[in-house]
C-alpha atoms as a PDB file:
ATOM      1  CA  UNK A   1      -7.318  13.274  21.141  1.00  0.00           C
ATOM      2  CA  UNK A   2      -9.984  16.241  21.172  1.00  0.00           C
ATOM      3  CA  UNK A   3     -11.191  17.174  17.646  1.00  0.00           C
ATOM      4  CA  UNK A   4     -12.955  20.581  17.306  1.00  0.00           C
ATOM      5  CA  UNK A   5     -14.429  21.106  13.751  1.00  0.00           C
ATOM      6  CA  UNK A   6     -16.897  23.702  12.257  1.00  0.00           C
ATOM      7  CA  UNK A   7     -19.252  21.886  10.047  1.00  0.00           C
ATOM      8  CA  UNK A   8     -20.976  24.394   6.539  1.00  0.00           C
ATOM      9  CA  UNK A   9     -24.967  23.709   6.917  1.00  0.00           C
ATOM     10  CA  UNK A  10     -24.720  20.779   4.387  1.00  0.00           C
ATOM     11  CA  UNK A  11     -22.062  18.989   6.276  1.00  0.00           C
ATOM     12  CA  UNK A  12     -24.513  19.208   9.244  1.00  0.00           C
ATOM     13  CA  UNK A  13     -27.203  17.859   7.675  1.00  0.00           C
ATOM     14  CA  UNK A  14     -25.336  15.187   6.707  1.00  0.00           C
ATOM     15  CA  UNK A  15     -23.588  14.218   9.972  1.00  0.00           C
ATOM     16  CA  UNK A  16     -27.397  14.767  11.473  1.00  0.00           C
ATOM     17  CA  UNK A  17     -28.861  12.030   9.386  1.00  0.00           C
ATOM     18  CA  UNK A  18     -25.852   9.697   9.530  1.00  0.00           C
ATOM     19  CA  UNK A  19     -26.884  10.075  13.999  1.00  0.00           C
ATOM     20  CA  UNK A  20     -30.648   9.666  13.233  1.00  0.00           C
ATOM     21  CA  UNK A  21     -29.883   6.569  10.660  1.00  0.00           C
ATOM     22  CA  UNK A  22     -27.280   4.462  13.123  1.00  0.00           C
ATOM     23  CA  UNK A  23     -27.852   5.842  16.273  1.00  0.00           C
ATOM     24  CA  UNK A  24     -24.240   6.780  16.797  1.00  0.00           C
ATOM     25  CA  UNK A  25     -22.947   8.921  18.909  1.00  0.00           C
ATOM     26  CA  UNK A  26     -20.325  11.653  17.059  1.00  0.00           C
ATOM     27  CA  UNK A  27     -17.102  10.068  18.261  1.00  0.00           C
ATOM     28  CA  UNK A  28     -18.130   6.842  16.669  1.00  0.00           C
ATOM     29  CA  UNK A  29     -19.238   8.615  13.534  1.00  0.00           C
ATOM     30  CA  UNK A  30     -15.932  10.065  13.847  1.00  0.00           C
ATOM     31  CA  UNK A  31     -13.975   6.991  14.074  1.00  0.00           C
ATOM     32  CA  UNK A  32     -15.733   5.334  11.565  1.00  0.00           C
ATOM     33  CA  UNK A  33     -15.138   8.275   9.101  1.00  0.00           C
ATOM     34  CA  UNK A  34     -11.836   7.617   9.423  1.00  0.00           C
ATOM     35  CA  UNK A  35     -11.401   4.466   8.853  1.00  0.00           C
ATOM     36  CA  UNK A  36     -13.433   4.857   6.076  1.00  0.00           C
ATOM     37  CA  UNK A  37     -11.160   7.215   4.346  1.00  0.00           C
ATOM     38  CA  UNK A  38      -7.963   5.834   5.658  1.00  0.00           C
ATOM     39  CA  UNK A  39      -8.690   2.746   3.918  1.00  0.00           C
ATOM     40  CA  UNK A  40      -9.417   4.544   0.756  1.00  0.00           C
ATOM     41  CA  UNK A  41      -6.124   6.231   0.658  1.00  0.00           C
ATOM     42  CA  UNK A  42      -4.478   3.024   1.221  1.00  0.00           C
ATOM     43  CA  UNK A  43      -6.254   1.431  -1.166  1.00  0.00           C
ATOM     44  CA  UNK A  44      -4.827   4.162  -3.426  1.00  0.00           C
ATOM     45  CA  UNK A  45      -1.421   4.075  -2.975  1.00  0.00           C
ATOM     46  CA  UNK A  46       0.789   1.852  -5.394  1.00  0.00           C
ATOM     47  CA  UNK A  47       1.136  -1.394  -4.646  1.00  0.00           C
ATOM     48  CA  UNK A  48       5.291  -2.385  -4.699  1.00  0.00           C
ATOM     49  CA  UNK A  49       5.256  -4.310  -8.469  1.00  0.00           C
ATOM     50  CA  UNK A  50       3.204  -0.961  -9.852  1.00  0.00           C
ATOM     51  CA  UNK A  51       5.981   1.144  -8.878  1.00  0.00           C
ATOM     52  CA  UNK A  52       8.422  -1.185 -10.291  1.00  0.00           C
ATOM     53  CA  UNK A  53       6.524  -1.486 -13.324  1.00  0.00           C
ATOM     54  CA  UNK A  54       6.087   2.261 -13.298  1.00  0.00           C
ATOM     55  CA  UNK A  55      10.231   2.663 -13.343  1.00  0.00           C
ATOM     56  CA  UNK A  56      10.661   0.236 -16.200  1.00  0.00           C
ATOM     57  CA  UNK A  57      12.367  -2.567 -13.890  1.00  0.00           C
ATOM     58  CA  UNK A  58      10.000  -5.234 -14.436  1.00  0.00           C
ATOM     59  CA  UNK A  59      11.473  -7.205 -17.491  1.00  0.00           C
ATOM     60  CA  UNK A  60      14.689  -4.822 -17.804  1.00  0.00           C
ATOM     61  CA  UNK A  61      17.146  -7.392 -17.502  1.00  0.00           C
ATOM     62  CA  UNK A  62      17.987 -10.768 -19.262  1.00  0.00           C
ATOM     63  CA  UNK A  63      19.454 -13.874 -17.585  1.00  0.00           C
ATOM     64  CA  UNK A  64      18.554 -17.886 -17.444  1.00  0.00           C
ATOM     65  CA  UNK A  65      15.043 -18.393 -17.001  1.00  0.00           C
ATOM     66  CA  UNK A  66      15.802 -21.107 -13.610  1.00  0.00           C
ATOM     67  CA  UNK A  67      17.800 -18.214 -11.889  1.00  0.00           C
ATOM     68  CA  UNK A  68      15.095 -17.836  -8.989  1.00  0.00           C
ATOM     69  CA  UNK A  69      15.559 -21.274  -8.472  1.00  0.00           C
ATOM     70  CA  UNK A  70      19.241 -22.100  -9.080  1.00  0.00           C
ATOM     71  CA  UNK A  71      20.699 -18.687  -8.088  1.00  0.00           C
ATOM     72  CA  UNK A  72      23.173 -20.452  -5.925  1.00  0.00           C
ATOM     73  CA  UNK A  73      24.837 -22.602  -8.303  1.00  0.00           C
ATOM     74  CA  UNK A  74      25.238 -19.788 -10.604  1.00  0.00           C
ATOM     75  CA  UNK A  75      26.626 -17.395  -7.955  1.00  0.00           C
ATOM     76  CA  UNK A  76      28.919 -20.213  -7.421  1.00  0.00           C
ATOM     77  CA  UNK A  77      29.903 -20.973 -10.788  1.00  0.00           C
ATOM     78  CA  UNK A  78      30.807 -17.210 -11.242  1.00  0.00           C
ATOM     79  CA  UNK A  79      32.881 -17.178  -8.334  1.00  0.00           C
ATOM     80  CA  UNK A  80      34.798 -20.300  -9.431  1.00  0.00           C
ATOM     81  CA  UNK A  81      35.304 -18.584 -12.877  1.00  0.00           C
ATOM     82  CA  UNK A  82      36.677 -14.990 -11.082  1.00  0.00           C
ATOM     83  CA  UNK A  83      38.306 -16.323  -8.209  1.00  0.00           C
ATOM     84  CA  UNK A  84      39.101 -19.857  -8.768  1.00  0.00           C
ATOM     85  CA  UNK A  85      38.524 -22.829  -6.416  1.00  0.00           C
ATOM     86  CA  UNK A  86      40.231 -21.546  -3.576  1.00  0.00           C
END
């Protein structure tokens, strides 16, 4: 992709000093500009457990504290109860 951007005079002096300091030429100062502030804005995003946090799921809901680990057996035990052994 071509980029075509107009640069105020203190833009210019900075993208000047940033070739003069590492030699670049402007499609790597480019490309490393963006990374650069791609990066940030991920960094910035919410993680997954902030925005569950953030909605009030985390800690919303009771049950046995071995659930994670014995979810099966007590999926199983509450389809017995409903359904019977079948």
């Amino acid at each position: 992709m071509r980029v075509n951007a107009r640069l105020d005079s203190d833009r210019t002096n900075k993208f000047q000093y940033i070739r003069q300091r590492t030699n670049q030429g402007t499609s790597e100062i480019m490309k490393a500009a963006i990374d650069l502030y791609y990066e940030k804005l991920r960094q910035e995003s919410p993680k997954p457990l902030q925005l569950l946090q953030q909605a009030g799921l985390i800690g919303c809901a009771e049950g046995d504290p071995d659930l994670s680990v014995n979810y099966k057996q007590y999926l199983t035990d509450s389809l017995n109860e409903k359904y019977g052994h079948r």
